[in-house]
N, C-alpha and C. Protein backbone atom coordinates (compact mmCIF):
# COMPACT_ATOMS: atom_id res chain seq x y z
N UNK A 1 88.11 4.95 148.48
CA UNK A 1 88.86 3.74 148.34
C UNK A 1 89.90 3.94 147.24
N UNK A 2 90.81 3.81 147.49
CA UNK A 2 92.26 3.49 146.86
C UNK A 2 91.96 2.73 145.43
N UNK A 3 91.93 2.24 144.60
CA UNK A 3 92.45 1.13 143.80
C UNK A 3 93.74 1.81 142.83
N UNK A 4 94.09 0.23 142.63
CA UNK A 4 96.26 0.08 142.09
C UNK A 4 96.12 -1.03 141.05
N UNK A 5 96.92 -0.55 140.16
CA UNK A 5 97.11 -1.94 139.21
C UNK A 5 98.02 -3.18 140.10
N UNK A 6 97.78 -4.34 140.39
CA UNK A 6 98.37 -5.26 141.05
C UNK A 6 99.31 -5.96 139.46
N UNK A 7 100.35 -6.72 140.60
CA UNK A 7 100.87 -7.05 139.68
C UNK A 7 101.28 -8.50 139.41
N UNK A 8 100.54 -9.38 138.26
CA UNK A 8 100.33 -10.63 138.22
C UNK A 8 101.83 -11.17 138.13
N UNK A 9 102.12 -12.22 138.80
CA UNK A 9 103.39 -13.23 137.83
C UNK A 9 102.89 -14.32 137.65
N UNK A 10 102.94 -14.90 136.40
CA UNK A 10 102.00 -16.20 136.07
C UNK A 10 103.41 -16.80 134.98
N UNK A 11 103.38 -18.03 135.26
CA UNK A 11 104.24 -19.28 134.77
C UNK A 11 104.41 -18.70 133.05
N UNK A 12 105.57 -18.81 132.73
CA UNK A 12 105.68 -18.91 131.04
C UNK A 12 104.70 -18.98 130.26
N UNK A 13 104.53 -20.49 130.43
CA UNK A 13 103.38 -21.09 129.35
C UNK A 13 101.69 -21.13 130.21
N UNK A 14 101.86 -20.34 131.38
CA UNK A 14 100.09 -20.10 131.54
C UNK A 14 99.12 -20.16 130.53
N UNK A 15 99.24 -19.77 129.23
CA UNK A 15 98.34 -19.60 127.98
C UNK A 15 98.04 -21.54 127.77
N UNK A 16 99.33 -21.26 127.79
CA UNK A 16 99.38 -22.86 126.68
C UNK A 16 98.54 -24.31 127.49
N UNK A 17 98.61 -23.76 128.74
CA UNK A 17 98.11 -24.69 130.39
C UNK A 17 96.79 -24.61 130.18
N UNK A 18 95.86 -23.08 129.90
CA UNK A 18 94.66 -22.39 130.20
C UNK A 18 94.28 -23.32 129.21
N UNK A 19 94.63 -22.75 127.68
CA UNK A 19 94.27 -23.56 126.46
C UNK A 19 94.13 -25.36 126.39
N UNK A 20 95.34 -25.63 127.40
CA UNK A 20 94.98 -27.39 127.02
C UNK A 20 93.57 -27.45 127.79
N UNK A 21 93.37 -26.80 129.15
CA UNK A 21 92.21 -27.22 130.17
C UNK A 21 91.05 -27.28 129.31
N UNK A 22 90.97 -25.92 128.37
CA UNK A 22 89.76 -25.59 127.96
C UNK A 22 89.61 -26.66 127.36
N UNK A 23 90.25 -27.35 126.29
CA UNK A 23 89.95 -28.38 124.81
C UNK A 23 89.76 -29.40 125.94
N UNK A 24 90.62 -30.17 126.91
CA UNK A 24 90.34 -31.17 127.80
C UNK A 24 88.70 -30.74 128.07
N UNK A 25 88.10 -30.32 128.82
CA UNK A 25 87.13 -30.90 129.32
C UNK A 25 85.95 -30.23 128.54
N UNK A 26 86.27 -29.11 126.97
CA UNK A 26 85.25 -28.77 125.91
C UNK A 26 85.02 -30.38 125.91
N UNK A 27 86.16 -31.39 125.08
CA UNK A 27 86.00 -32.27 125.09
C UNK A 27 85.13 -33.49 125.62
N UNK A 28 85.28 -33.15 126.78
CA UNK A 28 84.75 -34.44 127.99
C UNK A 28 83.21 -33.97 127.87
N UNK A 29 83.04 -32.84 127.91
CA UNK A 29 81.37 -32.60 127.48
C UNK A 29 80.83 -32.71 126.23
N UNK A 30 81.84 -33.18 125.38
CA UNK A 30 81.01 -33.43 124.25
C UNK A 30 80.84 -32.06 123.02
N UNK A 31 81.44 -31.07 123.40
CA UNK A 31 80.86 -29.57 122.66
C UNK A 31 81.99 -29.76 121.24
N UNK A 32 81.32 -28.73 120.44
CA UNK A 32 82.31 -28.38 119.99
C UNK A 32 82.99 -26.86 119.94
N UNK A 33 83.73 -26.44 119.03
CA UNK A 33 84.22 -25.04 119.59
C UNK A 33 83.33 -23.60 119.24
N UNK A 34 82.75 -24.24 118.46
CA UNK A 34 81.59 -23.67 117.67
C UNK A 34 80.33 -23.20 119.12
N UNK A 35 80.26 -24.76 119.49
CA UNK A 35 78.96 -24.49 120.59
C UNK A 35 79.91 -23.61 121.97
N UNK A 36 80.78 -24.13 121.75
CA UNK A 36 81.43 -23.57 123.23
C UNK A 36 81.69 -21.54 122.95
N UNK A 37 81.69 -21.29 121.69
CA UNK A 37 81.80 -20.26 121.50
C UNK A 37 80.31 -19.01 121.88
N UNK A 38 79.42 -20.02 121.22
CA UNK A 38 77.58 -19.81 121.37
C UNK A 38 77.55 -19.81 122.87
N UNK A 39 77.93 -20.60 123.96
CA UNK A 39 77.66 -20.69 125.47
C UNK A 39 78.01 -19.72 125.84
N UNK A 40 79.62 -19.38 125.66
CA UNK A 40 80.14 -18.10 126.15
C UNK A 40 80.24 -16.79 125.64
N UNK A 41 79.44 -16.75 124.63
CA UNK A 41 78.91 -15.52 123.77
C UNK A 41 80.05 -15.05 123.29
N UNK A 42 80.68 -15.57 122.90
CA UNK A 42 82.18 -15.20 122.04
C UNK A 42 82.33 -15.27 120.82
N UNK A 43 82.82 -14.85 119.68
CA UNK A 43 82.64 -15.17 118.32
C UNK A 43 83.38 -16.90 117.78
N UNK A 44 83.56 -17.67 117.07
CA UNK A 44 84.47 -18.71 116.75
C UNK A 44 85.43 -18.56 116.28
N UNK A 45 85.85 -17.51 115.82
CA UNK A 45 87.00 -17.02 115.87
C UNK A 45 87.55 -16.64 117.23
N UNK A 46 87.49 -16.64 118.05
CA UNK A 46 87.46 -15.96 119.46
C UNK A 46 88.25 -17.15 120.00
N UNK A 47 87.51 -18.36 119.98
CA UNK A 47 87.47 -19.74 120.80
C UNK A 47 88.74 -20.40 119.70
């Protein structure tokens, strides 16, 4: 099997879109960035 680097095009501000989603609905569950960091095994600096 073949594999190729594909090649993404994603909107300007994709980051800035990804980032509001995350805080929107960290939010709506109640977490904070701290816990949301602990869920997704990421450091808090990370998040």
């Amino acid at each position: 099997m073949t594999t190729f680097k594909r090649n993404f095009k994603f909107e300007k501000n994709i980051m800035v879109r990804i980032s509001a989603n995350i805080r929107k609905y960290r939010l709506l569950a109640g977490i904070t960035q701290e816990q949301l960091a602990v869920d997704v095994g990421k450091s808090y600096d990370f998040i």
